[in-house]
Protein backbone atom coordinates (compact mmCIF):
# COMPACT_ATOMS: atom_id res chain seq x y z
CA UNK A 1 129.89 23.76 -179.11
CA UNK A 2 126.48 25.89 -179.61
CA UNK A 3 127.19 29.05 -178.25
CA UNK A 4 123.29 30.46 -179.80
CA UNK A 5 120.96 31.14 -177.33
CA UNK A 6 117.39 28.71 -177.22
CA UNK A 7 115.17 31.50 -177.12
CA UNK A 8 115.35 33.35 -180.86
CA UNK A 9 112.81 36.29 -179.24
CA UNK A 10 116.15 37.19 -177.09
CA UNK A 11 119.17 38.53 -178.58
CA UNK A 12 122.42 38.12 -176.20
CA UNK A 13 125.63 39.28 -175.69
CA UNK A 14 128.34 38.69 -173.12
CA UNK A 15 129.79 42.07 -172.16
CA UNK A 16 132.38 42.40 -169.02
CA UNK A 17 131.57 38.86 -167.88
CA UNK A 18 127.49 39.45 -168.06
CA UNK A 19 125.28 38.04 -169.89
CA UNK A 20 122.98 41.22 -171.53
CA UNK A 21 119.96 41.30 -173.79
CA UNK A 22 119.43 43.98 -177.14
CA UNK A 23 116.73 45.71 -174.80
CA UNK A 24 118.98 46.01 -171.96
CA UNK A 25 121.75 47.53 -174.00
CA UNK A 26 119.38 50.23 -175.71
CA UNK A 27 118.23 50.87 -172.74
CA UNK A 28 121.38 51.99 -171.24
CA UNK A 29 122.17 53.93 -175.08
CA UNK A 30 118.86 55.38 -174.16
CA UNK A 31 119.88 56.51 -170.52
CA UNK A 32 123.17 57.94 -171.47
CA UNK A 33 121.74 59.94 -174.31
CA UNK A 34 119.15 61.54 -171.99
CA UNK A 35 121.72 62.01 -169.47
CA UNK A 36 123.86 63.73 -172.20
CA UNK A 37 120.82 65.97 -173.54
CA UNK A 38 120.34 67.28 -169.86
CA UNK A 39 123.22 68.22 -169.25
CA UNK A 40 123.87 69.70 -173.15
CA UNK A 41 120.51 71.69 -171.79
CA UNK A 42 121.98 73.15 -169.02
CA UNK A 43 124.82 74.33 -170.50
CA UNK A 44 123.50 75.75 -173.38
CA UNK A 45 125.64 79.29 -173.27
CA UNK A 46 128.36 77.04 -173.27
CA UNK A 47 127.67 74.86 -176.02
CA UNK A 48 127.14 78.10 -178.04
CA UNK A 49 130.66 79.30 -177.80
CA UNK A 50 132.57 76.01 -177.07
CA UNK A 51 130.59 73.26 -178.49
CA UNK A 52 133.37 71.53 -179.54
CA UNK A 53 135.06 71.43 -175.83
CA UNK A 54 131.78 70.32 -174.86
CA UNK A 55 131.66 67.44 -176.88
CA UNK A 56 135.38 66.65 -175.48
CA UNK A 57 134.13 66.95 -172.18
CA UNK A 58 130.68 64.37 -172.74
CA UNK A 59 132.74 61.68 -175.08
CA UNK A 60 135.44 61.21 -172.32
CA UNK A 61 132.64 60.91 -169.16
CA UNK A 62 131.54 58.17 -171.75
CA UNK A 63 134.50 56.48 -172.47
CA UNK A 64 135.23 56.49 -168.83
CA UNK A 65 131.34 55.27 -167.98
CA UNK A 66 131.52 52.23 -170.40
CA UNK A 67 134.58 50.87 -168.29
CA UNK A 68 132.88 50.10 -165.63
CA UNK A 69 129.61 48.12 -165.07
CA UNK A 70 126.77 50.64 -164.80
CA UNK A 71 127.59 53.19 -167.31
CA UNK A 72 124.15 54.47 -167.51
CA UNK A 73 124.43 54.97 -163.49
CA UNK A 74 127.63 57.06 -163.41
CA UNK A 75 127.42 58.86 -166.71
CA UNK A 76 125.62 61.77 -165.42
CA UNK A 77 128.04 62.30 -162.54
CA UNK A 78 130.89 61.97 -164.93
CA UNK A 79 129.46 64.41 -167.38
CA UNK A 80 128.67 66.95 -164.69
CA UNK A 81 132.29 66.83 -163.43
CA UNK A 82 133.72 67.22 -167.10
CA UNK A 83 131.32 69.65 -168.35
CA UNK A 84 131.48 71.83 -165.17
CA UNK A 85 135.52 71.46 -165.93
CA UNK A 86 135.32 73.30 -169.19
CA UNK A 87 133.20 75.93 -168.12
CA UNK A 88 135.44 77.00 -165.55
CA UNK A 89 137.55 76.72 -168.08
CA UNK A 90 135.89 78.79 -170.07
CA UNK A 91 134.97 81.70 -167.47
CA UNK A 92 138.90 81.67 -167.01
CA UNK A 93 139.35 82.39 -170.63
CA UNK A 94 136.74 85.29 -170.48
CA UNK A 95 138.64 86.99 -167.18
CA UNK A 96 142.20 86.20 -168.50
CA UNK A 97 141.25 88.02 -171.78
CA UNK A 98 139.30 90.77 -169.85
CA UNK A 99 142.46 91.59 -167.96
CA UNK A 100 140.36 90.69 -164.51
CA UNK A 101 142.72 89.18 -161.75
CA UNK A 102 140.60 85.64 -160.70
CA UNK A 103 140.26 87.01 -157.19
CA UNK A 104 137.52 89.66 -158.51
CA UNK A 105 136.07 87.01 -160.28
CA UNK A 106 135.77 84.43 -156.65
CA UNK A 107 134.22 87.68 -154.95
């Protein structure tokens, strides 16, 4: 059976039951990696001290974007979530080794 696609111009792949072209693929990389910039530029203090959590943080919204079927839609809300996660992570660390009790810190 010839499973090639007629049309050489157009590269496709089946992915989750869909067919999808080259273009539409980078253009999802391309969303993703925006998406990740944005929010890499919001938390920039951070990426200074924790860049590794960070990077945690962005790989697993990923992971958890590319299982469903518009990664490129629910990466940023996934990313948010995560990221947000380790910086109140973080700002725990700072009071806990501050000796500050987390109720001065909600106040």
């Amino acid at each position: 059976m010839n499973t090639q696609s007629n049309n050489p111009v157009v590269s496709q792949n089946q992915v989750c039951g869909h067919i999808v072209t080259l273009g539409a693929c980078q253009r999802v990389l391309a969303a993703i990696e925006q998406a990740k910039e944005s929010v890499k530029a919001q938390f920039a203090s951070l990426r200074k001290d924790h860049e590794h959590m960070l990077q945690l943080a962005l790989n697993e919204a990923e992971a958890m974007a590319w299982q469903t079927t518009y990664p490129h839609l629910l990466f940023p809300a996934l990313a948010m979530e995560k990221v947000q996660a380790v910086n109140t992570w973080a700002v725990r660390q700072i009071a806990v080794r501050n000796g500050r009790s987390l109720a001065a810190l909600a106040a």
